[in-house]
N, C-alpha and C. Protein backbone atom coordinates (compact mmCIF):
# COMPACT_ATOMS: atom_id res chain seq x y z
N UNK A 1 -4.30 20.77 1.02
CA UNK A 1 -3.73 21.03 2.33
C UNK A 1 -3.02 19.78 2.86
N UNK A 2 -3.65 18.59 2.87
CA UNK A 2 -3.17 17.40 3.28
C UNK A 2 -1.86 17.16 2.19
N UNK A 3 -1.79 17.02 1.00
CA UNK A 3 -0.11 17.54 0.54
C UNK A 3 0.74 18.17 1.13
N UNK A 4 0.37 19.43 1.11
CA UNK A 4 1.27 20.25 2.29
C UNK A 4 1.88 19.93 3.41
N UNK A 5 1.16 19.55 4.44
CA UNK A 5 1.18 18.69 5.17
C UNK A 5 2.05 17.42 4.81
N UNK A 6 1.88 16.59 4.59
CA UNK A 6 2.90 15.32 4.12
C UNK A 6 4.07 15.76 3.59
N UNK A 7 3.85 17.26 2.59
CA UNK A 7 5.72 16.97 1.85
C UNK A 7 6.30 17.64 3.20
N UNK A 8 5.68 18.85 3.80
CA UNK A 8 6.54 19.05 4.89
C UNK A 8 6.95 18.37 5.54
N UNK A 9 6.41 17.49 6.48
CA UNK A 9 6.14 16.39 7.23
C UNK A 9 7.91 15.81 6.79
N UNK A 10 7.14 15.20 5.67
CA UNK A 10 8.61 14.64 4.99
C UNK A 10 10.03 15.10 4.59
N UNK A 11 9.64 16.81 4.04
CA UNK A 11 11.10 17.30 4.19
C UNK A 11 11.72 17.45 5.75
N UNK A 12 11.57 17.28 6.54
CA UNK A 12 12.02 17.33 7.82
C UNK A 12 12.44 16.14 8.19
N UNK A 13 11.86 15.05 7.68
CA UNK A 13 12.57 13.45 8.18
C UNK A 13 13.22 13.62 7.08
N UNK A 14 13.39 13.67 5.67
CA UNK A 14 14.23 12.99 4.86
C UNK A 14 15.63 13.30 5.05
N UNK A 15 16.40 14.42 5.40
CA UNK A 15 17.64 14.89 5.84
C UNK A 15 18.11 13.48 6.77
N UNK A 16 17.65 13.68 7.94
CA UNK A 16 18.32 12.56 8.70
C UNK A 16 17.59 11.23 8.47
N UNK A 17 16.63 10.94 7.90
CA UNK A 17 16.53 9.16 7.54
C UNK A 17 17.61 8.57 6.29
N UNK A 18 17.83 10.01 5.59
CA UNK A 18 18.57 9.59 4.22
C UNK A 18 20.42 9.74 4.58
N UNK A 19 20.41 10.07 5.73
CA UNK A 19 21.76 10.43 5.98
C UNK A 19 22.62 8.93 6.05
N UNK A 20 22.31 8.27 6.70
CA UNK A 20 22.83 6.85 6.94
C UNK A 20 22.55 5.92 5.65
N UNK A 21 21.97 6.38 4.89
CA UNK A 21 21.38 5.58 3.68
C UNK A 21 22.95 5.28 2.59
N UNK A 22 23.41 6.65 2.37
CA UNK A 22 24.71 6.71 1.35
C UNK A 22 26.03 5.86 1.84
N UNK A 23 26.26 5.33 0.65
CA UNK A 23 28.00 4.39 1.08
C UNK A 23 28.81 5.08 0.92
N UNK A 24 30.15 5.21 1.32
CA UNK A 24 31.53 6.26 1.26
C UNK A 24 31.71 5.95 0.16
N UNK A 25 31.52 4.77 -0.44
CA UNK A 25 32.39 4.17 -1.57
C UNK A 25 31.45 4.06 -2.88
N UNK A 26 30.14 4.63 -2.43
CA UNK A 26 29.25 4.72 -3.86
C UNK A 26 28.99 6.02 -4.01
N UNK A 27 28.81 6.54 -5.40
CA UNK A 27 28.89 8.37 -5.59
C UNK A 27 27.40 8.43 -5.58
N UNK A 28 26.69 7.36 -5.78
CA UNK A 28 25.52 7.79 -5.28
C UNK A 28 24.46 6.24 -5.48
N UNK A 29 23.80 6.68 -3.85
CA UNK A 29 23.13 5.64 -3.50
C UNK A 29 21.46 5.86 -4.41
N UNK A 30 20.94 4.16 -4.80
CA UNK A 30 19.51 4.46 -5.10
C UNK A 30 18.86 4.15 -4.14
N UNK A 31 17.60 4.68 -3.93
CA UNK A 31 16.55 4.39 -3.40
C UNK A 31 15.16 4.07 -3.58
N UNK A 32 14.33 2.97 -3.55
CA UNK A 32 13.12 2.64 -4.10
C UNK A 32 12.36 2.37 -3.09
N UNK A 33 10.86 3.00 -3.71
CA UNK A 33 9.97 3.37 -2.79
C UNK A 33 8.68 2.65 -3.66
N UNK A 34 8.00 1.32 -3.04
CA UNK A 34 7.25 0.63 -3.37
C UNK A 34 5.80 1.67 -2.98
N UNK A 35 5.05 1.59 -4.06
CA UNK A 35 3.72 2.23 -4.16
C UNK A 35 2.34 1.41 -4.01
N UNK A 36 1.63 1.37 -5.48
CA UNK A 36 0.31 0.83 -5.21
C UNK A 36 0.12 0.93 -6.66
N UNK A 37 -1.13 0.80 -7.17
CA UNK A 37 -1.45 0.68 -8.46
C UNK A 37 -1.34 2.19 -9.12
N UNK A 38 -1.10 2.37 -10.27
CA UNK A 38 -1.19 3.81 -11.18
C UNK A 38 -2.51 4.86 -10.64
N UNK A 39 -3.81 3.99 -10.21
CA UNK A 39 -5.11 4.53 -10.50
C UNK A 39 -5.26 4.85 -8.71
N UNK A 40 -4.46 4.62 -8.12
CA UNK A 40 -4.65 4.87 -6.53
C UNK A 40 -3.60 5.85 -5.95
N UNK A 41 -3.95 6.25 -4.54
CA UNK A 41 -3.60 7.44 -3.94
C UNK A 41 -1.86 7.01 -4.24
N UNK A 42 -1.20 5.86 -3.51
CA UNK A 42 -0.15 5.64 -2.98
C UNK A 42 0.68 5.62 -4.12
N UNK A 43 0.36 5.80 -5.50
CA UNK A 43 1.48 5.67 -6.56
C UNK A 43 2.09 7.46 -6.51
N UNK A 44 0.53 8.55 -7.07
CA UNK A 44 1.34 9.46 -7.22
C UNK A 44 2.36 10.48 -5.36
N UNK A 45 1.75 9.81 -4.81
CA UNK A 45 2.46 10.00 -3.56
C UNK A 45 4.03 9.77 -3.30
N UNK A 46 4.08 8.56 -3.96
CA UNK A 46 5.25 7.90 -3.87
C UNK A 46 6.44 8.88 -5.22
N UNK A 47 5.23 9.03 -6.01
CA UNK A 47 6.30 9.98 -6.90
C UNK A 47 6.70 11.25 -6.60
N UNK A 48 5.66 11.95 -5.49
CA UNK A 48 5.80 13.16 -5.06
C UNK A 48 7.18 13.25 -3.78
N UNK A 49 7.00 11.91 -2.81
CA UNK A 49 8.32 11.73 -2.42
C UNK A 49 9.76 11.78 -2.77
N UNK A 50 9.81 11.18 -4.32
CA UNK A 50 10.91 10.67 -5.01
C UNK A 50 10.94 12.18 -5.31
N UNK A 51 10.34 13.09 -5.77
CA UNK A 51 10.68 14.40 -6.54
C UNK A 51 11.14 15.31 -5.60
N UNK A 52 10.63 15.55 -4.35
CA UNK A 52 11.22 16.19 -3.02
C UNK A 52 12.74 15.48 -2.87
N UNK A 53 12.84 14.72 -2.74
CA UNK A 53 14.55 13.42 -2.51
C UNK A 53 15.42 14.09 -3.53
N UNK A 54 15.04 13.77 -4.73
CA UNK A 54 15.82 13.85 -6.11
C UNK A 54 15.91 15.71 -6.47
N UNK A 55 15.17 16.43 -5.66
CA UNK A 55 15.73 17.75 -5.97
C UNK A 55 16.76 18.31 -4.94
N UNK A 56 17.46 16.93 -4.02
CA UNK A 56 18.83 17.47 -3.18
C UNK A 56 19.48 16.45 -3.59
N UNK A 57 19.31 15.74 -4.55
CA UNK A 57 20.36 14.83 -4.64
C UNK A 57 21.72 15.07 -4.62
N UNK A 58 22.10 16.22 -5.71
CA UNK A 58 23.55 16.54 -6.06
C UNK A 58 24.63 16.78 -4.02
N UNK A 59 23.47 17.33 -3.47
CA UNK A 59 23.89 17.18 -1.99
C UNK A 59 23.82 16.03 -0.90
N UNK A 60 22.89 15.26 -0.90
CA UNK A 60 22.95 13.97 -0.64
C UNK A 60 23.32 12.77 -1.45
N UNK A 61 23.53 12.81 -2.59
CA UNK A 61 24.09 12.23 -3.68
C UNK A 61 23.02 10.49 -3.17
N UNK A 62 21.71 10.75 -2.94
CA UNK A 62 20.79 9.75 -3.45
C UNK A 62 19.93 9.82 -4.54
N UNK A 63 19.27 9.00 -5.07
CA UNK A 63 18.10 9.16 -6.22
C UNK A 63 17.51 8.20 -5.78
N UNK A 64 16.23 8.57 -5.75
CA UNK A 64 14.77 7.83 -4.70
C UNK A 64 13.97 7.92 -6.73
N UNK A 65 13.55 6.52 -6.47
CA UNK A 65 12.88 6.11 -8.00
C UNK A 65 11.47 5.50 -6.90
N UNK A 66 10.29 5.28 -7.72
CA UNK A 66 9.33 4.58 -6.78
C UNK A 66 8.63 4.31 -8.54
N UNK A 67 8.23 3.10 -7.76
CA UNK A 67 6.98 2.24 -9.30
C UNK A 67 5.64 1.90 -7.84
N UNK A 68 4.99 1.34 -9.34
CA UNK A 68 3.99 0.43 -8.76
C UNK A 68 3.74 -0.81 -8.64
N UNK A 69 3.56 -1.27 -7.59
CA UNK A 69 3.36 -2.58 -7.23
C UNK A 69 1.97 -3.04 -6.94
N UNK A 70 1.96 -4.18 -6.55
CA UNK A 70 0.40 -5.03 -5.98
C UNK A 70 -0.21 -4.13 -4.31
N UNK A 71 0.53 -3.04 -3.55
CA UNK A 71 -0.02 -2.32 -2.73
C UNK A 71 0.76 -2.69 -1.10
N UNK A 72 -0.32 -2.68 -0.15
CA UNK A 72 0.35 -2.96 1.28
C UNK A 72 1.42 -3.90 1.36
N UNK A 73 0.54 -5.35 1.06
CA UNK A 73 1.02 -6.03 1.73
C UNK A 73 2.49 -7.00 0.69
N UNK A 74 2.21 -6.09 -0.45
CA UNK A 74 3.46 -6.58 -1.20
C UNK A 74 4.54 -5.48 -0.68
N UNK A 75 3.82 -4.54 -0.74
CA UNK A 75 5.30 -3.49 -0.27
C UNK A 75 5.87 -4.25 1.06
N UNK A 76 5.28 -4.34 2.10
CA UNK A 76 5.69 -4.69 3.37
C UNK A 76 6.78 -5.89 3.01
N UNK A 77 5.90 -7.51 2.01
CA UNK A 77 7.45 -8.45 2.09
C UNK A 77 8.11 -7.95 0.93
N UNK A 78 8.23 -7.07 0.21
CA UNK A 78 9.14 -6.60 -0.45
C UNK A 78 10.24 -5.90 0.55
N UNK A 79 9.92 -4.99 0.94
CA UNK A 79 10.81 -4.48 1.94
C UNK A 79 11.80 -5.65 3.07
N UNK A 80 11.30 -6.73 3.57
CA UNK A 80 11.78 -7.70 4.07
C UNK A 80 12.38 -8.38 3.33
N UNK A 81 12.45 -8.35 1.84
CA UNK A 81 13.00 -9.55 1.23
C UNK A 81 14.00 -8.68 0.72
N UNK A 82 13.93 -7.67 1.07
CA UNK A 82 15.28 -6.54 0.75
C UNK A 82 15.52 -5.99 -0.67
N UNK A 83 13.95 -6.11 -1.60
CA UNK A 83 13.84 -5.83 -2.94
C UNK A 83 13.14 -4.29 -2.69
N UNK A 84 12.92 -3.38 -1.68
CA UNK A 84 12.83 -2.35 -1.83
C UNK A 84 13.28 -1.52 -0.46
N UNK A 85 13.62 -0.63 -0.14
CA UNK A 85 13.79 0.47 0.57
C UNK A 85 13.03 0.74 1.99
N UNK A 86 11.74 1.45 1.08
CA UNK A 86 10.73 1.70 1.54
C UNK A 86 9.55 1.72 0.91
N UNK A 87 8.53 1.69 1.66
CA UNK A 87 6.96 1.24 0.74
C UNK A 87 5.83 2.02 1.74
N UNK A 88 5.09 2.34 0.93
CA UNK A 88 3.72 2.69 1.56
C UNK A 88 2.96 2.06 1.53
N UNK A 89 2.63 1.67 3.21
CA UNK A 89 1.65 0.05 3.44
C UNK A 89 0.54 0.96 4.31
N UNK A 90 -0.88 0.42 4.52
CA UNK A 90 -1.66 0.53 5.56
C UNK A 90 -1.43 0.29 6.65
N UNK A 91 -1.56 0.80 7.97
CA UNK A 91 -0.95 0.80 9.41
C UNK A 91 -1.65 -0.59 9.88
N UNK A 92 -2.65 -1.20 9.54
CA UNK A 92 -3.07 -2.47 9.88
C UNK A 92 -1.64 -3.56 9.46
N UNK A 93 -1.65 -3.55 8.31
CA UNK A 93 -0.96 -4.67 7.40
C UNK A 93 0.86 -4.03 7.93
N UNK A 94 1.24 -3.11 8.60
CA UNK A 94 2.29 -2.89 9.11
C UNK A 94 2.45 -3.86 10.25
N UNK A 95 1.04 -3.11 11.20
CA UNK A 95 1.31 -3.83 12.35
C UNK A 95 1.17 -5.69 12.16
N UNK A 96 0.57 -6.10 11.09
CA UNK A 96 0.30 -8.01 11.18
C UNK A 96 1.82 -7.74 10.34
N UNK A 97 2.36 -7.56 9.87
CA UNK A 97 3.55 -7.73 9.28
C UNK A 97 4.73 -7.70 10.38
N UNK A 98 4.86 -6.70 11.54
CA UNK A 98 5.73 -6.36 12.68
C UNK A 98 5.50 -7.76 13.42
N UNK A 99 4.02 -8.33 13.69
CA UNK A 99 3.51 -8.50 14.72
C UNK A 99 3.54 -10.55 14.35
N UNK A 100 3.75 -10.75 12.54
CA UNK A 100 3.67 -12.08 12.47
C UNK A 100 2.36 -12.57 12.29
N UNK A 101 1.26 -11.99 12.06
CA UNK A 101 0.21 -12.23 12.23
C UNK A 101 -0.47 -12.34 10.57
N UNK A 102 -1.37 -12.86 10.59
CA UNK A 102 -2.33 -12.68 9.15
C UNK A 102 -1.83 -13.27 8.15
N UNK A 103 -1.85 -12.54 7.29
CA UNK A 103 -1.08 -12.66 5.87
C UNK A 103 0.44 -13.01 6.09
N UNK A 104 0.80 -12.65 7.43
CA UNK A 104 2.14 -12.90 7.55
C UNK A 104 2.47 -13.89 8.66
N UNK A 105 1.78 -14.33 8.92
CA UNK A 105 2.04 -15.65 9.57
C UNK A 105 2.92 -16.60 9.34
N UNK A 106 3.35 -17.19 8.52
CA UNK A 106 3.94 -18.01 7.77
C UNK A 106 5.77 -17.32 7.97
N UNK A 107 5.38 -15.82 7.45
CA UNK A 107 6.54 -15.46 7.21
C UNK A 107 7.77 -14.77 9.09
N UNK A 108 6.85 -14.92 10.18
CA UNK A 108 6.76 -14.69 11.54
C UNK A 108 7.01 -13.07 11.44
N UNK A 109 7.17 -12.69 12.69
CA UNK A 109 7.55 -11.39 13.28
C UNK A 109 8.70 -10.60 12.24
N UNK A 110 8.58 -9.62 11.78
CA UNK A 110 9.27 -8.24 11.42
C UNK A 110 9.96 -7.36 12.08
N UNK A 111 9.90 -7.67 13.61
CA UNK A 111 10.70 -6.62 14.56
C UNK A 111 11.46 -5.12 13.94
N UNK A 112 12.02 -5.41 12.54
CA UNK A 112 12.82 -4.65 12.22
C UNK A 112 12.67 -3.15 11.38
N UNK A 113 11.36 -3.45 10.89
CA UNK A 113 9.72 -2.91 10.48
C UNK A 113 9.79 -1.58 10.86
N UNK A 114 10.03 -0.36 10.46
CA UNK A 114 9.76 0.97 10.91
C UNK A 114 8.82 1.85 10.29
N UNK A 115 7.77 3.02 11.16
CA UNK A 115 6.66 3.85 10.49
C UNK A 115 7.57 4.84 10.60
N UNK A 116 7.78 5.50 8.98
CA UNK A 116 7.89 7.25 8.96
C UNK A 116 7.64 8.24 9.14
N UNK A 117 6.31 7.52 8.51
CA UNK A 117 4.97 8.44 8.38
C UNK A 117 3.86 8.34 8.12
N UNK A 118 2.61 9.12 8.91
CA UNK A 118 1.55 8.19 8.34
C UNK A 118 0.95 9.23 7.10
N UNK A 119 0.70 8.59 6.28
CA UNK A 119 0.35 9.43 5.01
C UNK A 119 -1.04 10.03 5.31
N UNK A 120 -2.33 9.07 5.26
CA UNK A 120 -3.82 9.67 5.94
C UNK A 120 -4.46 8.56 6.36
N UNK A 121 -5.77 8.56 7.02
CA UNK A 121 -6.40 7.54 7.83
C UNK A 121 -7.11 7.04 6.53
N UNK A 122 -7.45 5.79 6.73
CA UNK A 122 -7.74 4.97 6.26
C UNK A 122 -9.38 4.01 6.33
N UNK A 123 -10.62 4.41 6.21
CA UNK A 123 -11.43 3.89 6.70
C UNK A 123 -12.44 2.57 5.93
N UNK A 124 -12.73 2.30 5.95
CA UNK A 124 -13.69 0.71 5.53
C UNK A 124 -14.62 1.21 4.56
N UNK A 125 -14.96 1.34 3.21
CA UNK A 125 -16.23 1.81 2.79
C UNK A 125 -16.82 0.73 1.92
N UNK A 126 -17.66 0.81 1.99
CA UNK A 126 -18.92 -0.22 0.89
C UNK A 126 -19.74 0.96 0.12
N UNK A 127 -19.26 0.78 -1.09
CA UNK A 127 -19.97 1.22 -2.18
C UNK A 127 -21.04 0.12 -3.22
N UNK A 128 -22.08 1.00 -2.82
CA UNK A 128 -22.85 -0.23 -3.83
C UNK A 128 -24.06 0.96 -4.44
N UNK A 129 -24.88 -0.23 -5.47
CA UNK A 129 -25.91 1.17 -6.39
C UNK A 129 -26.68 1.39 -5.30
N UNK A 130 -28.04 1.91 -5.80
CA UNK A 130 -28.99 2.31 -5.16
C UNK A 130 -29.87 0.71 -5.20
N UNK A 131 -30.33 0.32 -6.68
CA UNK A 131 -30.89 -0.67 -6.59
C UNK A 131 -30.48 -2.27 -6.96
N UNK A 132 -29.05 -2.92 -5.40
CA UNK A 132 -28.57 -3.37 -5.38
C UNK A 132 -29.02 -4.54 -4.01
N UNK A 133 -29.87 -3.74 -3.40
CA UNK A 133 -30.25 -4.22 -1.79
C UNK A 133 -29.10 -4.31 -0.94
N UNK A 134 -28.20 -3.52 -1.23
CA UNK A 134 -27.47 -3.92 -0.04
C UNK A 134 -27.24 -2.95 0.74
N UNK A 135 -27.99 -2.60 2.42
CA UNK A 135 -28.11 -1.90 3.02
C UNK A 135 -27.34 -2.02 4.51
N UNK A 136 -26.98 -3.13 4.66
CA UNK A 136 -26.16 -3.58 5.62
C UNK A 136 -25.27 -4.33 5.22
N UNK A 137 -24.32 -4.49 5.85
CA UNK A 137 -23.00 -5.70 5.71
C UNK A 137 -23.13 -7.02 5.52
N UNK A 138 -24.18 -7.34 6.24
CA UNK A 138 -24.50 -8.91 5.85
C UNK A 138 -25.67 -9.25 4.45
N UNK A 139 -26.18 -8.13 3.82
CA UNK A 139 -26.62 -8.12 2.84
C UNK A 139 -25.50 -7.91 1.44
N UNK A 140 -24.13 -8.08 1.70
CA UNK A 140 -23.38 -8.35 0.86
C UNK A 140 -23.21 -10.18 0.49
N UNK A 141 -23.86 -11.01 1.34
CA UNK A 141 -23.69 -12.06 0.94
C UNK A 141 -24.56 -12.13 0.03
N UNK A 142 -23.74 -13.75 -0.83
CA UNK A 142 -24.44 -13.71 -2.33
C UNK A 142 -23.85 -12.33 -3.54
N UNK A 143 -23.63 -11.33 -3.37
CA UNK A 143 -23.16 -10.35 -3.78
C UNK A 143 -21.59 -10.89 -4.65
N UNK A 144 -21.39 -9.99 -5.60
CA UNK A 144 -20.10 -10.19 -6.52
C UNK A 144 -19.35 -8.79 -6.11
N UNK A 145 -18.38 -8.56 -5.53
CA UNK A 145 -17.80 -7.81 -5.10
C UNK A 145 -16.09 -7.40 -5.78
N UNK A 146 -15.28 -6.51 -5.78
CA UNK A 146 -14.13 -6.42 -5.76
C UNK A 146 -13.60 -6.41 -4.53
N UNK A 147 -12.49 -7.23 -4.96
CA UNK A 147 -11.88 -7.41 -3.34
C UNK A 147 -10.70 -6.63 -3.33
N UNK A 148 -10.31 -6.20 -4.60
CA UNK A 148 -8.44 -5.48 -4.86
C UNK A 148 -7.40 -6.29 -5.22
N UNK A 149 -6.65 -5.35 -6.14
CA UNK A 149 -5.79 -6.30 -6.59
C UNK A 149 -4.61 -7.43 -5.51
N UNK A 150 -4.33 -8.34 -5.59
CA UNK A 150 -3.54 -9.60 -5.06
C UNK A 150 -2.33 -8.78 -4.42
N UNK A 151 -2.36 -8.76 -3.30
CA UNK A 151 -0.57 -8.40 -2.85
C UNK A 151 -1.12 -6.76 -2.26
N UNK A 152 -2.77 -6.70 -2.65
CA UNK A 152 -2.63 -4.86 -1.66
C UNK A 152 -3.56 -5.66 -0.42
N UNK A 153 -3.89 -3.97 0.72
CA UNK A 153 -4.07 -3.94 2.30
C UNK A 153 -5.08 -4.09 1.31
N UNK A 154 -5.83 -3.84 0.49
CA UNK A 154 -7.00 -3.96 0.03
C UNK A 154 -8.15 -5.15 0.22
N UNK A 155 -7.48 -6.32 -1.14
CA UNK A 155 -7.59 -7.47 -1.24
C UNK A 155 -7.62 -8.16 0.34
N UNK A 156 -6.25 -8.30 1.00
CA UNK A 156 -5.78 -8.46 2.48
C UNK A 156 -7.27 -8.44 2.85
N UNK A 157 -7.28 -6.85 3.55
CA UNK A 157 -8.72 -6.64 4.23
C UNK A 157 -9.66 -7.50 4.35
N UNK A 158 -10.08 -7.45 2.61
CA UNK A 158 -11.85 -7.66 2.32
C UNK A 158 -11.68 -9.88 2.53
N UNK A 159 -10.65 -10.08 1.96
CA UNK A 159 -10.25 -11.38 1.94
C UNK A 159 -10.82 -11.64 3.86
N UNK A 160 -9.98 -11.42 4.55
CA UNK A 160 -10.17 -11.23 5.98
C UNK A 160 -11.53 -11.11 6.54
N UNK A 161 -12.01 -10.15 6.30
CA UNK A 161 -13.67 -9.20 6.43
C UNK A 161 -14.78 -10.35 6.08
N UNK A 162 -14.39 -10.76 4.77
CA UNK A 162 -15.69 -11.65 4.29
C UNK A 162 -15.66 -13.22 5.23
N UNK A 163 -14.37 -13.69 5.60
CA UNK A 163 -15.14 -15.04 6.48
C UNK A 163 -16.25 -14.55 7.68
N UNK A 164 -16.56 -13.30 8.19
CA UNK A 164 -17.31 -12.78 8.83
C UNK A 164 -18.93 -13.22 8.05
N UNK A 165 -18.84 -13.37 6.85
CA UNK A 165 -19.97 -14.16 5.91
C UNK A 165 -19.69 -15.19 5.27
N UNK A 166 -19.05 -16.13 6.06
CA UNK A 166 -18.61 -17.22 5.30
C UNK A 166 -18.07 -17.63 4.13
N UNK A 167 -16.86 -16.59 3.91
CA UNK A 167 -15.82 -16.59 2.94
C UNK A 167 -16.22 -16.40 1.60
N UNK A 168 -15.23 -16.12 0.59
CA UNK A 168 -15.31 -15.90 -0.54
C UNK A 168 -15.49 -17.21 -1.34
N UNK A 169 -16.85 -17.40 -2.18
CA UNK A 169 -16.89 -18.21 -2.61
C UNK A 169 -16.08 -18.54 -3.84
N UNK A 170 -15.65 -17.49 -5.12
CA UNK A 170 -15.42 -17.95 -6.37
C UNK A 170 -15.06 -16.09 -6.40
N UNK A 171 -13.87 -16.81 -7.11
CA UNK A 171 -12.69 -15.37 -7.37
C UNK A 171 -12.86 -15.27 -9.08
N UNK A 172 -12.35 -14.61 -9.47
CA UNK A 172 -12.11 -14.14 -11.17
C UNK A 172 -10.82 -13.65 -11.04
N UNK A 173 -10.40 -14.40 -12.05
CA UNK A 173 -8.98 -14.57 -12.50
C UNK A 173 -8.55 -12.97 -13.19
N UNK A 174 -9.40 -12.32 -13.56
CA UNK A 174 -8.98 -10.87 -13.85
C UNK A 174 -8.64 -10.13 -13.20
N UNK A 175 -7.73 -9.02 -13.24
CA UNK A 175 -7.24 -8.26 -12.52
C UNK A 175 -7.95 -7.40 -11.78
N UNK A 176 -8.07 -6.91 -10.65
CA UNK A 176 -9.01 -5.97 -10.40
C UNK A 176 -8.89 -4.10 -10.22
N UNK A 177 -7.05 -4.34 -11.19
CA UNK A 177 -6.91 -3.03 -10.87
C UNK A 177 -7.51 -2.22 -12.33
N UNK A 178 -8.03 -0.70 -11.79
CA UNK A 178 -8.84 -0.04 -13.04
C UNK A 178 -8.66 1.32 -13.00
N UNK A 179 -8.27 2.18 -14.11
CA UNK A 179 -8.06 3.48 -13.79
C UNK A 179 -9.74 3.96 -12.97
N UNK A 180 -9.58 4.98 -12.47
CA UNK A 180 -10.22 5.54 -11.28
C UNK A 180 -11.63 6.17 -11.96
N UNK A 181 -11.25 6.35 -13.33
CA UNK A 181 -12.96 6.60 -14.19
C UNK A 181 -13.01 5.31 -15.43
N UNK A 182 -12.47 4.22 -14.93
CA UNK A 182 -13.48 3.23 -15.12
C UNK A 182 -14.12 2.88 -14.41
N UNK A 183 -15.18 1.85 -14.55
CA UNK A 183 -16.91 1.18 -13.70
C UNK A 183 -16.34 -0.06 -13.40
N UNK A 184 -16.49 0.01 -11.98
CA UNK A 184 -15.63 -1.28 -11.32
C UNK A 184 -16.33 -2.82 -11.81
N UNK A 185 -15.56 -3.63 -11.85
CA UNK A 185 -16.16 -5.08 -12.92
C UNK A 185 -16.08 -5.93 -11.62
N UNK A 186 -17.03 -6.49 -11.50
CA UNK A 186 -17.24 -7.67 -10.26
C UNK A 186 -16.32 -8.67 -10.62
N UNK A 187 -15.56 -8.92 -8.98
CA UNK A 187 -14.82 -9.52 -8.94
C UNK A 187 -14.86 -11.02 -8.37
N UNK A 188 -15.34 -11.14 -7.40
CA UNK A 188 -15.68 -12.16 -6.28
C UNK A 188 -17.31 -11.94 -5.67
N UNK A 189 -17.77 -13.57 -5.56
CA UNK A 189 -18.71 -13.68 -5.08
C UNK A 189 -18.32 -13.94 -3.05
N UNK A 190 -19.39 -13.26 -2.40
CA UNK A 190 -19.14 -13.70 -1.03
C UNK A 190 -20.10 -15.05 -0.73
């Protein structure tokens, strides 16, 4: 249902967001749409976009391509650094990106920054075993955790979240992205 929802959603903006997109003088404009890892929501989303786009192309004469990237907060300075289009970021890491804040501090205010759409809400979860002891939030210290791969709202977040326990002590140089039925491999100690 929530598909439904979104492609509609989206066939109704894409007509007029894509209208201003095409040049007089190009027979046809591309368009790229920054995602998230293969094994997460925001990749096949991003392809489900591109396939709604690319079945009016011959009439709008665009082609919307989307890959995967490192997630939020790479899509967001990708989009600013004018290496993509559009991207699907978390509404947090939008607003510190608009706003100059966080992760984007350095890089200041985004003013120019626009929401399409919001894809779905987004909430905080801690997954852990049964016989792990960790029953509250502050019983994650000491704990080896995944934080998400480098460049997503993911990583961002938990990076953020944990000085609330006095920061991440010791990272692992391995990647932390994993198809969705592999067993997540500890990443970081808090």
């Amino acid at each position: 249902m929530i598909w439904f929802r979104v492609l509609l959603l989206f066939s109704l903006i894409v007509p007029g967001f894509f209208a201003g997109a095409t040049h007089a003088d190009d027979p046809e404009s591309e368009f790229f749409i920054g995602t998230g890892g293969k094994g997460g929501v925001y990749f096949p989303t991003g392809r489900a976009i591109c396939r709604l786009v690319n079945k009016g192309s011959r009439k709008h004469r665009i082609q919307c391509n989307s890959g995967s990237t490192a997630g939020s907060v790479a899509n967001l300075k990708g989009i600013r650094a004018g290496e993509m289009e559009m991207g699907i970021a978390q509404s947090d890491w939008h607003f510190h990106s608009y706003h100059g804040t966080s992760s984007f501090r350095d890089d200041g205010s985004f003013a120019g920054l626009r929401s399409v759409f919001s894809l779905h809400p987004e909430s905080f979860t801690v997954v852990a075993r049964a016989d792990s002891g960790v029953r509250r939030l502050r019983d994650l210290k000491g704990k080896r955790i995944n934080l998400g791969s480098p460049g997503s709202g993911q990583r961002a977040q938990q990076t953020n979240s944990s000085a609330r326990w006095g920061g991440v002590r010791t990272f692992s140089a391995a990647s932390s992205s994993f198809h969705r039925t592999s067993r997540a491999k500890p990443y970081a100690t808090i």
